[in-house]
C-alpha atoms as a PDB file:
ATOM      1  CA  UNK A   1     -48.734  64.358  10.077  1.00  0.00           C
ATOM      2  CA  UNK A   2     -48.154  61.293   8.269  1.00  0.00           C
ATOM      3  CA  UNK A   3     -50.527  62.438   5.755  1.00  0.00           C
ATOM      4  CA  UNK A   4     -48.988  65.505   5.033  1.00  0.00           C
ATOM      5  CA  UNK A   5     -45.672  63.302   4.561  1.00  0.00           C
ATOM      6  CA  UNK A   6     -47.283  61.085   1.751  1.00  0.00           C
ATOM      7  CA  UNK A   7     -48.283  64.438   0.182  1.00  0.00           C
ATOM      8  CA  UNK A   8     -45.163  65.679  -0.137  1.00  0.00           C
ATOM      9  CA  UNK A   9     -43.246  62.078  -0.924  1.00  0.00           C
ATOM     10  CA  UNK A  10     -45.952  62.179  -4.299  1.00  0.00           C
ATOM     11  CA  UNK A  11     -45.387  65.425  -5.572  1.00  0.00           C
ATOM     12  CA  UNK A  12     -41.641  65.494  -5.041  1.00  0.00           C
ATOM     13  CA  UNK A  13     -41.527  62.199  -6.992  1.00  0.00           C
ATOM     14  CA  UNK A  14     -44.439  63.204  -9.710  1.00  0.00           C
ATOM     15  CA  UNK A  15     -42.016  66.512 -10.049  1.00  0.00           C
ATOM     16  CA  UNK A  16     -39.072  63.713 -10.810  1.00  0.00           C
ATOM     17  CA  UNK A  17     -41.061  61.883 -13.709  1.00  0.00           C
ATOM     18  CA  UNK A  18     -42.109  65.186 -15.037  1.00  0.00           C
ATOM     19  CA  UNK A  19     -38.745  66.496 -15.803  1.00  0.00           C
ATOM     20  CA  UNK A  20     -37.640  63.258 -16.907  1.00  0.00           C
ATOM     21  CA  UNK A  21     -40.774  62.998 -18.944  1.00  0.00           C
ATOM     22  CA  UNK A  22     -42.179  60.074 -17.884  1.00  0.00           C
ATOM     23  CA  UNK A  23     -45.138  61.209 -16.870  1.00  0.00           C
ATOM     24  CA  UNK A  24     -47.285  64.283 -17.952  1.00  0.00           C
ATOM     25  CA  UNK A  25     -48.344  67.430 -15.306  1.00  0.00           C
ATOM     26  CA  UNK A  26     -52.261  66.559 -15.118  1.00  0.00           C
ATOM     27  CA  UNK A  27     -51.520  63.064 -14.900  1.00  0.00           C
ATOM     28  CA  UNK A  28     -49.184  63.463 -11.583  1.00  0.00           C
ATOM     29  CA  UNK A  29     -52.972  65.339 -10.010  1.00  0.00           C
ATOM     30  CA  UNK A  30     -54.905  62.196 -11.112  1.00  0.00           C
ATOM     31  CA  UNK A  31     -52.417  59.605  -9.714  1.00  0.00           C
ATOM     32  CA  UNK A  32     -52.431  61.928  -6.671  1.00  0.00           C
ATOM     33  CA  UNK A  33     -55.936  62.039  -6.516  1.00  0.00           C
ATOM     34  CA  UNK A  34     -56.599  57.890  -6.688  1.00  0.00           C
ATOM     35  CA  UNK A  35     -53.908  57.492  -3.936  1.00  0.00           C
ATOM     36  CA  UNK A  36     -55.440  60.262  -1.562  1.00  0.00           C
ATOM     37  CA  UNK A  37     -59.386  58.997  -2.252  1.00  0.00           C
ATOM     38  CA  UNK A  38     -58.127  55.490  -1.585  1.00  0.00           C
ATOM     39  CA  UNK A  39     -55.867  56.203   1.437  1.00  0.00           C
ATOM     40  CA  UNK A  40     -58.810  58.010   2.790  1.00  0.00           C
ATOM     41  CA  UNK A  41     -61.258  55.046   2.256  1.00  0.00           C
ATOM     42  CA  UNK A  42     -59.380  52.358   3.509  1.00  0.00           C
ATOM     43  CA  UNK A  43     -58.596  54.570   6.978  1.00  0.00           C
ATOM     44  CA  UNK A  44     -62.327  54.532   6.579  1.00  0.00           C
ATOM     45  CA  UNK A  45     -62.959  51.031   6.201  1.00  0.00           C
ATOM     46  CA  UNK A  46     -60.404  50.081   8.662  1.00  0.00           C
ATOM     47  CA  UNK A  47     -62.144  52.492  11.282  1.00  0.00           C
ATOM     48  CA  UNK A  48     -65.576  50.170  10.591  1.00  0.00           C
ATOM     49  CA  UNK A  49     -64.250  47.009  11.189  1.00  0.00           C
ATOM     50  CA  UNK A  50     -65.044  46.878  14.982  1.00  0.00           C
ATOM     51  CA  UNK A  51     -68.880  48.201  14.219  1.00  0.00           C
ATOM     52  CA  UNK A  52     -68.804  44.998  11.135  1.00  0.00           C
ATOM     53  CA  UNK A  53     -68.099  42.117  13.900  1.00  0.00           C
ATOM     54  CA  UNK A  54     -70.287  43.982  16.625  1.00  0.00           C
ATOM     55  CA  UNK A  55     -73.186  43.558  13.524  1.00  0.00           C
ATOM     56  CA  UNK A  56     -72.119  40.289  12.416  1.00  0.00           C
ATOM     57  CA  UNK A  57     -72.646  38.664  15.877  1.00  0.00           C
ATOM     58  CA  UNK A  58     -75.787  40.778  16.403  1.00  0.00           C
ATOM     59  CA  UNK A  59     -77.023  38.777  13.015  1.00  0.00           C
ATOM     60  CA  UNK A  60     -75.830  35.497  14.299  1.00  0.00           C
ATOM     61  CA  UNK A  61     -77.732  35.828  17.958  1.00  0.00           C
ATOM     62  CA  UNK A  62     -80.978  36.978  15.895  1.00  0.00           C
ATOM     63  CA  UNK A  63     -81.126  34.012  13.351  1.00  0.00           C
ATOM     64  CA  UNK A  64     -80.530  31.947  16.536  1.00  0.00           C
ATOM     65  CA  UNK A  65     -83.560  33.223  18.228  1.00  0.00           C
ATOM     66  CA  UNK A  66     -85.254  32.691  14.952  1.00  0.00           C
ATOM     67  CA  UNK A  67     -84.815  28.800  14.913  1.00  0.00           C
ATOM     68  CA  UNK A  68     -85.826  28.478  18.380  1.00  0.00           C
ATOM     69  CA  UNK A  69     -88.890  27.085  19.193  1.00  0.00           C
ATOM     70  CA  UNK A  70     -91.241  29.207  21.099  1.00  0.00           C
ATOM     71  CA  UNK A  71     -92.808  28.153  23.909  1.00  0.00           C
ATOM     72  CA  UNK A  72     -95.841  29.465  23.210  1.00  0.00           C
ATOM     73  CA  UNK A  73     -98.427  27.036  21.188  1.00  0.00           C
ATOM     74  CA  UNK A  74    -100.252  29.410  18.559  1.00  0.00           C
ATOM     75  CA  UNK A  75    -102.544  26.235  18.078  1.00  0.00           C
ATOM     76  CA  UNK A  76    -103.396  25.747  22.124  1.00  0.00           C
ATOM     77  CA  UNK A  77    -107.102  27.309  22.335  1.00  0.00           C
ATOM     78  CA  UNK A  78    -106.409  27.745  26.545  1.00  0.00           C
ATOM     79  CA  UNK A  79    -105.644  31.081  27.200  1.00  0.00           C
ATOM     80  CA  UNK A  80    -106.952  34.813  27.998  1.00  0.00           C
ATOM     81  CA  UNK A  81    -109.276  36.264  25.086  1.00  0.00           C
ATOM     82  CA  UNK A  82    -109.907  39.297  25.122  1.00  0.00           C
ATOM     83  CA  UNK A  83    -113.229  40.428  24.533  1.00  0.00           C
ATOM     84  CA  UNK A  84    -113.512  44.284  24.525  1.00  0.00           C
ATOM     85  CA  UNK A  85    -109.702  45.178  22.726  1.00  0.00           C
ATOM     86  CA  UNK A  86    -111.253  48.319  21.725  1.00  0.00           C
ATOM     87  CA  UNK A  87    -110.677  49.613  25.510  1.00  0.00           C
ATOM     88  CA  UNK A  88    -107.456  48.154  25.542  1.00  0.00           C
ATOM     89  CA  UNK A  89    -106.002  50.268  22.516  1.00  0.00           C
ATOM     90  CA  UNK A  90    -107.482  53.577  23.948  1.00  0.00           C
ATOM     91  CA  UNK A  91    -105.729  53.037  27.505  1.00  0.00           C
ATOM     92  CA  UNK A  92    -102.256  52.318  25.558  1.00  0.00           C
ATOM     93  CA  UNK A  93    -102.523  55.201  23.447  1.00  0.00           C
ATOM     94  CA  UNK A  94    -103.028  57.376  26.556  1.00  0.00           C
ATOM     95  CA  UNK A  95     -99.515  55.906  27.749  1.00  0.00           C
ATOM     96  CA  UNK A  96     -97.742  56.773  24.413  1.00  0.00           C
ATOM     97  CA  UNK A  97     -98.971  60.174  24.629  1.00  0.00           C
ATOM     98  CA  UNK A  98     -98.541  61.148  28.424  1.00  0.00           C
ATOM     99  CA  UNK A  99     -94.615  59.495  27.603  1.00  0.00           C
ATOM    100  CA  UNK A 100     -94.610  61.922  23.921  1.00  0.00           C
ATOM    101  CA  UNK A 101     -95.782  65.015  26.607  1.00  0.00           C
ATOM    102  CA  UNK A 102     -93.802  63.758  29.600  1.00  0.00           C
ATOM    103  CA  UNK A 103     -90.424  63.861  27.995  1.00  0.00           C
END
């Protein structure tokens, strides 16, 4: 509603600089056109600000868990090794396809 309002508050005053000849007939369209396209993307910015801070903290908590130190010692030789992996890979790529198939 308010939309159609602005449409009809430009051309009724584009029709008063025309006929006082301040302004020319394609011009009024152009003016009309930069105030529509940038009515329509600020409503469209405005609508994304919600979805900017959700992102913005979702940044900030991953950098964080990027400076933390991890508890796990990449240097510490103590640990499982695995010896035959080759087994390993088969029985997970039987899980991603019975979940592909199963769903």
């Amino acid at each position: 509603m308010i939309f159609l309002l602005v449409h009809a508050t430009s051309f009724g005053y584009g029709i008063t600089l025309v006929e006082s000849g301040e302004m020319q007939f394609q011009n009024v369209f152009r003016v009309f056109s930069v105030i529509t396209f940038a009515a329509l993307t600020v409503g469209r910015s405005a609508s994304m600000a919600p979805n900017y801070s959700k992102g913005k903290e979702s940044a900030r908590r991953i950098f964080e868990l990027n400076k933390r130190q991890s508890r796990i010692d990449p240097d510490d030789p103590s640990g499982i090794t695995l010896v035959n992996i080759s087994q390993t890979i088969k029985s997970f790529l039987k899980i991603i396809l019975f979940f592909l198939v199963s769903n």
